[in-house]
C-alpha atoms as a PDB file:
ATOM      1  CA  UNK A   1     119.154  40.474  44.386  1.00  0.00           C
ATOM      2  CA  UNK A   2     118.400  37.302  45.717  1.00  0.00           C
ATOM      3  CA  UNK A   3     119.555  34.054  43.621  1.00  0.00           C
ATOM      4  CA  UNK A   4     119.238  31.398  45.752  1.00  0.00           C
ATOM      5  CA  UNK A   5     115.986  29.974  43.738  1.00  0.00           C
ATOM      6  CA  UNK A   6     117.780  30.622  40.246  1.00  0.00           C
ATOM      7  CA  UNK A   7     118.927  27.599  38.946  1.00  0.00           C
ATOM      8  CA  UNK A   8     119.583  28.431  35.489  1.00  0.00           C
ATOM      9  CA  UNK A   9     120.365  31.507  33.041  1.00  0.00           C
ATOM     10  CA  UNK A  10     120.591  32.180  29.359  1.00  0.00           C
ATOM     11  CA  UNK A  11     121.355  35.636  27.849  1.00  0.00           C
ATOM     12  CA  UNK A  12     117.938  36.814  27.588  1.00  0.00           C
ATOM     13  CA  UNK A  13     118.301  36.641  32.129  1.00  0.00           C
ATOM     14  CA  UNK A  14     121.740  37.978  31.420  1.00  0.00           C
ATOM     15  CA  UNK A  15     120.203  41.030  29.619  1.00  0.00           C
ATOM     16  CA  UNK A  16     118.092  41.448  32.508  1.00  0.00           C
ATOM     17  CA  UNK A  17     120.529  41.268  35.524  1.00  0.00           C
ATOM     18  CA  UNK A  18     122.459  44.094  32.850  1.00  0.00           C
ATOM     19  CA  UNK A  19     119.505  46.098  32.477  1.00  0.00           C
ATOM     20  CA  UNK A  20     118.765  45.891  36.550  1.00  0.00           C
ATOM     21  CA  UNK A  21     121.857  46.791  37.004  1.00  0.00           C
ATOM     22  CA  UNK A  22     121.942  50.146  34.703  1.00  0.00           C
ATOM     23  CA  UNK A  23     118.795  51.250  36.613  1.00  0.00           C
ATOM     24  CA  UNK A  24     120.122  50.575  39.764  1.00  0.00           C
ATOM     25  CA  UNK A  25     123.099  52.881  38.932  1.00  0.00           C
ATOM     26  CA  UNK A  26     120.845  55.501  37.886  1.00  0.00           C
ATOM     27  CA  UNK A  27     118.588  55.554  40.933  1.00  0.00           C
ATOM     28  CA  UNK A  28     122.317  55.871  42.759  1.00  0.00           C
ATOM     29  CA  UNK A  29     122.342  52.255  43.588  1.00  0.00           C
ATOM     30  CA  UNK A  30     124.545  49.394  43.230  1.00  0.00           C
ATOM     31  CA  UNK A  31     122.810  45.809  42.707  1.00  0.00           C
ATOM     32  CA  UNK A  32     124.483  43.069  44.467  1.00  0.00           C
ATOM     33  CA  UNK A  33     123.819  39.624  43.486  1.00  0.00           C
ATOM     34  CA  UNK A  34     123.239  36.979  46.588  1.00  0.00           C
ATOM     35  CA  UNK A  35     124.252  33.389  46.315  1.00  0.00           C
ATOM     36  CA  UNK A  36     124.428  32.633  42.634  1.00  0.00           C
ATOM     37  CA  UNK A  37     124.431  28.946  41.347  1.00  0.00           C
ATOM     38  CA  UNK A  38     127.550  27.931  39.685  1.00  0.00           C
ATOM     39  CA  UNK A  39     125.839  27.952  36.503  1.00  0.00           C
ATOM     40  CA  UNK A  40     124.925  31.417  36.517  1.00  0.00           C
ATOM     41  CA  UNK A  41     128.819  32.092  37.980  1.00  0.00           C
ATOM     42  CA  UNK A  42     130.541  30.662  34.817  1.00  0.00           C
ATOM     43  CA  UNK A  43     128.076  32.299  32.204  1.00  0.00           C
ATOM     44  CA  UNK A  44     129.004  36.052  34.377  1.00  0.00           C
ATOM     45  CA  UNK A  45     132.729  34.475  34.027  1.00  0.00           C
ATOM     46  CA  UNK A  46     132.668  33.115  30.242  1.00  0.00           C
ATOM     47  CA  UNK A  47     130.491  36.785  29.273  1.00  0.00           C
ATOM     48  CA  UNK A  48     132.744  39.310  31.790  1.00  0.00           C
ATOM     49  CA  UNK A  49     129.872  40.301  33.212  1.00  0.00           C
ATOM     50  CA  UNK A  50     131.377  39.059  36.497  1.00  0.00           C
ATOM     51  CA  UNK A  51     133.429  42.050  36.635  1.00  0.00           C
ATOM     52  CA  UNK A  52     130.196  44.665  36.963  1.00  0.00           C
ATOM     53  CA  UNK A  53     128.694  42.985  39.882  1.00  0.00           C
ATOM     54  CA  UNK A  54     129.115  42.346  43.734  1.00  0.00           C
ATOM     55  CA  UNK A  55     128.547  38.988  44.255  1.00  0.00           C
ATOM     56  CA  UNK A  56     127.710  37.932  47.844  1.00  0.00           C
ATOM     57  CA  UNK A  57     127.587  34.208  49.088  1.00  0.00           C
ATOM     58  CA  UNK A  58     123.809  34.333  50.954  1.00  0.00           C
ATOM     59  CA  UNK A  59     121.286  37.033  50.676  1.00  0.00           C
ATOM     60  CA  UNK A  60     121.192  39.914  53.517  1.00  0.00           C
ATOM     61  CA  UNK A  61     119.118  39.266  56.219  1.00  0.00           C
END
């Protein structure tokens, strides 16, 4: 998923990168996250959610 336009995130975008996530893994998937602000990079650090994704420094081309 593509973050570069993201600039900030509260839990109810939290929930949703969670809940993208969860169907991702169902479909047999795995959702990467692509260049993350540093704002949405502490709040997956301070939560622990950083440990359920793949975060990638720019999006795939």
């Amino acid at each position: 998923m593509d973050l570069t336009a993201m600039s900030f995130c509260d839990s109810s975008g939290l929930n949703a990168l969670l809940g993208a996530r969860l169907h991702a893994e169902e479909a047999g998937h795995r959702l990467r996250l692509a260049a993350p602000c540093q704002q949405v990079v502490r709040l997956l650090e301070m939560t622990g959610a950083i440990e359920v994704f793949t975060i990638d420094p720019a999006p795939s081309a």
